[in-house]
Protein backbone atom coordinates (compact mmCIF):
# COMPACT_ATOMS: atom_id res chain seq x y z
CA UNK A 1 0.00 0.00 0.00
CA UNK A 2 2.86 2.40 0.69
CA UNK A 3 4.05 1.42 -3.50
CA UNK A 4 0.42 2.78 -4.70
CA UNK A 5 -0.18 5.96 -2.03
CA UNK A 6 3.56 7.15 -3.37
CA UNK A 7 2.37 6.45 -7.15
CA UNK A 8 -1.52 7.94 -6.40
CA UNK A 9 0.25 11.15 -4.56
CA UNK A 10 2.64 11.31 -7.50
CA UNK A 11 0.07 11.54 -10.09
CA UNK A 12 -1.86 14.32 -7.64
CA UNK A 13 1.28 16.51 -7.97
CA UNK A 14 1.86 16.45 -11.56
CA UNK A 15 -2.27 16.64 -12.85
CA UNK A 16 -2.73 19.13 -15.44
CA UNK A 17 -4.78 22.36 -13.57
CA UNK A 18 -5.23 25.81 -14.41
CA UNK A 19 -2.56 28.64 -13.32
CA UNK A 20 -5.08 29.83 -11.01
CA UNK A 21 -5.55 26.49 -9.46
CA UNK A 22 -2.66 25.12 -9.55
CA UNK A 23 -0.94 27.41 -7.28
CA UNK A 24 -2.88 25.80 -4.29
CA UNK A 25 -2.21 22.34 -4.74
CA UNK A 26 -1.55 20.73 -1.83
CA UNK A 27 1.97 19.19 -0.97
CA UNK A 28 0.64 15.75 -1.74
CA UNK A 29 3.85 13.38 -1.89
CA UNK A 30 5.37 15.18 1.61
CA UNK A 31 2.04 14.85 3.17
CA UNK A 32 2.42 10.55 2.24
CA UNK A 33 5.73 10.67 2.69
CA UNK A 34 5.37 12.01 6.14
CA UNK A 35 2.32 9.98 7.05
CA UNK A 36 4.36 6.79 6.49
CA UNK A 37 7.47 7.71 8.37
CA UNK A 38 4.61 8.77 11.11
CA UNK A 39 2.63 5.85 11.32
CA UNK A 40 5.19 3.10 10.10
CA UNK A 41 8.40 3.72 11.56
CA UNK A 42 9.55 0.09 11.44
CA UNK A 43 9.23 0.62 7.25
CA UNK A 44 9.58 3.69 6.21
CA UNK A 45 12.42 6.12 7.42
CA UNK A 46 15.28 8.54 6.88
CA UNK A 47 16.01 5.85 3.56
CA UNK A 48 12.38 6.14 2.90
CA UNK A 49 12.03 9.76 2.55
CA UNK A 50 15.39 10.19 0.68
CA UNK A 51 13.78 8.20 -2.15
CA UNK A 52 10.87 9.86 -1.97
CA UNK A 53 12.43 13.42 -2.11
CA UNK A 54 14.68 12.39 -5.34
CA UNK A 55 11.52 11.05 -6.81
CA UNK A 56 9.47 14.35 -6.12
CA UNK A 57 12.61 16.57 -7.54
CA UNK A 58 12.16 14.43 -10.75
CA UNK A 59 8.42 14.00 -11.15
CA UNK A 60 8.45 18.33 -10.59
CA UNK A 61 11.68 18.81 -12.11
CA UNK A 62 13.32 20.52 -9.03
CA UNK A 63 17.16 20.88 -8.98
CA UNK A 64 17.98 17.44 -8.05
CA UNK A 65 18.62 16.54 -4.26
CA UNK A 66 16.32 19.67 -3.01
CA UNK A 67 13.27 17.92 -2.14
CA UNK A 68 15.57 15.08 -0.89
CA UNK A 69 17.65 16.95 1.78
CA UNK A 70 14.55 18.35 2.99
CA UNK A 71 12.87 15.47 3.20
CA UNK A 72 15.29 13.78 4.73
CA UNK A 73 16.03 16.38 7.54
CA UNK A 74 12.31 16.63 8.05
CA UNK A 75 12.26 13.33 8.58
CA UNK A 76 14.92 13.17 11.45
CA UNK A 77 13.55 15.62 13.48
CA UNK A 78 10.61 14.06 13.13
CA UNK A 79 11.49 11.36 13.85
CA UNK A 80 13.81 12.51 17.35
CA UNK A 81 10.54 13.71 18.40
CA UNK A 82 8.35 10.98 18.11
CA UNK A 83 10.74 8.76 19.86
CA UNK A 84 9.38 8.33 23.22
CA UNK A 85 5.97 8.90 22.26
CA UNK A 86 4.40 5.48 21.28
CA UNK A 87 0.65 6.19 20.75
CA UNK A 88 0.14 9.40 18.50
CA UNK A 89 -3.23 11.06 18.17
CA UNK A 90 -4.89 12.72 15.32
CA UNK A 91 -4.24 15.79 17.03
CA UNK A 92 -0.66 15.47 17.42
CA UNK A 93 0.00 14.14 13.86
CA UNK A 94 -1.80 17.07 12.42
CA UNK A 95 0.27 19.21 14.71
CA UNK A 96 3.60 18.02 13.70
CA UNK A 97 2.43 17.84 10.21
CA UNK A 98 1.62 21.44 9.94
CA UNK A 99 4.59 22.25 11.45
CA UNK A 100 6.47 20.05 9.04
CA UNK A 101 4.92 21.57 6.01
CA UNK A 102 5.68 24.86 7.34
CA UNK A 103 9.61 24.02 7.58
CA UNK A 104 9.57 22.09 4.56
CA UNK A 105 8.55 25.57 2.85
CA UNK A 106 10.79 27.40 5.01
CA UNK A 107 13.82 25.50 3.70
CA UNK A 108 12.75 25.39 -0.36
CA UNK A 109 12.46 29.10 0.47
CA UNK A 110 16.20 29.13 2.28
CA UNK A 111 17.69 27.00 -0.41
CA UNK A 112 15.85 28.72 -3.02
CA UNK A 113 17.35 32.15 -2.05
CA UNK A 114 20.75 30.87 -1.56
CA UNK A 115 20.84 29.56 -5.25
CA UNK A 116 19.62 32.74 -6.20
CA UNK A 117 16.53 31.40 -7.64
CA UNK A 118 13.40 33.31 -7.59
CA UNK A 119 11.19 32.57 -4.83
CA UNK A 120 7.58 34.29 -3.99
CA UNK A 121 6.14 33.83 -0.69
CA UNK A 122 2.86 35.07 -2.62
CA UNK A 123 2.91 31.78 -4.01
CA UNK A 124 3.96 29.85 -1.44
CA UNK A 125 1.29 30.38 1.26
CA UNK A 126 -1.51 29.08 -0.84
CA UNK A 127 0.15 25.44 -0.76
CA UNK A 128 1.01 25.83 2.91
CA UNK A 129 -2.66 26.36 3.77
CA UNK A 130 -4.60 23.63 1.46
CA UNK A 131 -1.60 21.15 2.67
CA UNK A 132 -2.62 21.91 6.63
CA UNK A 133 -6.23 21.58 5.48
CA UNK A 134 -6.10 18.54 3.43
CA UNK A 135 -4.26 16.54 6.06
CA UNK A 136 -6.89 15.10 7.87
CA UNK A 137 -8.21 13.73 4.35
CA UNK A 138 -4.78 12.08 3.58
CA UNK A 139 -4.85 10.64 6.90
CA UNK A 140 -8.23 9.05 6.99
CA UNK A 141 -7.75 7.69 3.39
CA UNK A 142 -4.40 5.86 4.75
CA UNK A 143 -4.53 5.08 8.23
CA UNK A 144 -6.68 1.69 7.64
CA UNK A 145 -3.77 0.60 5.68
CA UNK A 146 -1.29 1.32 8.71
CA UNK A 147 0.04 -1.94 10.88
């Protein structure tokens, strides 16, 4: 089930839309990505999300690695504060999660700037705010699939 929620979120990300809409597309492959390393930590990790990210920065054409590295360091953290905790509630998971969107923007913003890249927090909000919003859908559809 992991296989066909990374292959459903990847065809979510790269759907045809109009410019107007497509601006607030939600972060779909992060938000699986980050549900997985959240709810099945024995599975899906630091190794996990590094795929993911490369796969993201070639499905969107990023510069390669930029997804990755922020995946991956999303990931950790995440992951160093989950440790102790062994039952997670909806609550909690949608409270790391928008606070994991919200850094995951916060360092394609960083990176962005330091390449010298254009980078418009105009645009930027919109997916920040239908990601946070569209979490509890993404969790519902995949939690009965969790161990």
């Amino acid at each position: 089930m992991i296989v066909l929620s990374i292959i459903i979120g990847s065809v979510l990300m790269v759907y045809p839309l109009s410019y107007d809409v497509s601006g607030w597309r939600p972060l779909f492959m992060f938000m699986i990505m980050l549900f997985w390393v959240l709810c099945q930590p024995t599975w899906c990790g630091v190794w996990f999300a590094f795929g993911v990210g490369i796969f993201n920065d070639l499905l969107l054409d990023a510069p390669l690695g930029l997804n990755a590295l922020s995946f991956v360091l999303i990931t950790f953290f995440t992951r160093y504060l989950t440790r102790e905790r062994r039952i997670l509630t909806f609550w909690n998971i949608w409270t790391l999660a928008a606070l994991a969107i919200l850094a995951h923007l916060f360092f394609i913003w960083f990176a962005q700037s330091l390449g010298d890249i254009r980078f418009s927090l105009a645009r930027h909000w919109q997916p920040l705010l239908t990601s946070i919003l569209c979490w509890p859908l993404v969790y519902y559809c995949l939690k009965k699939w969790r161990i």
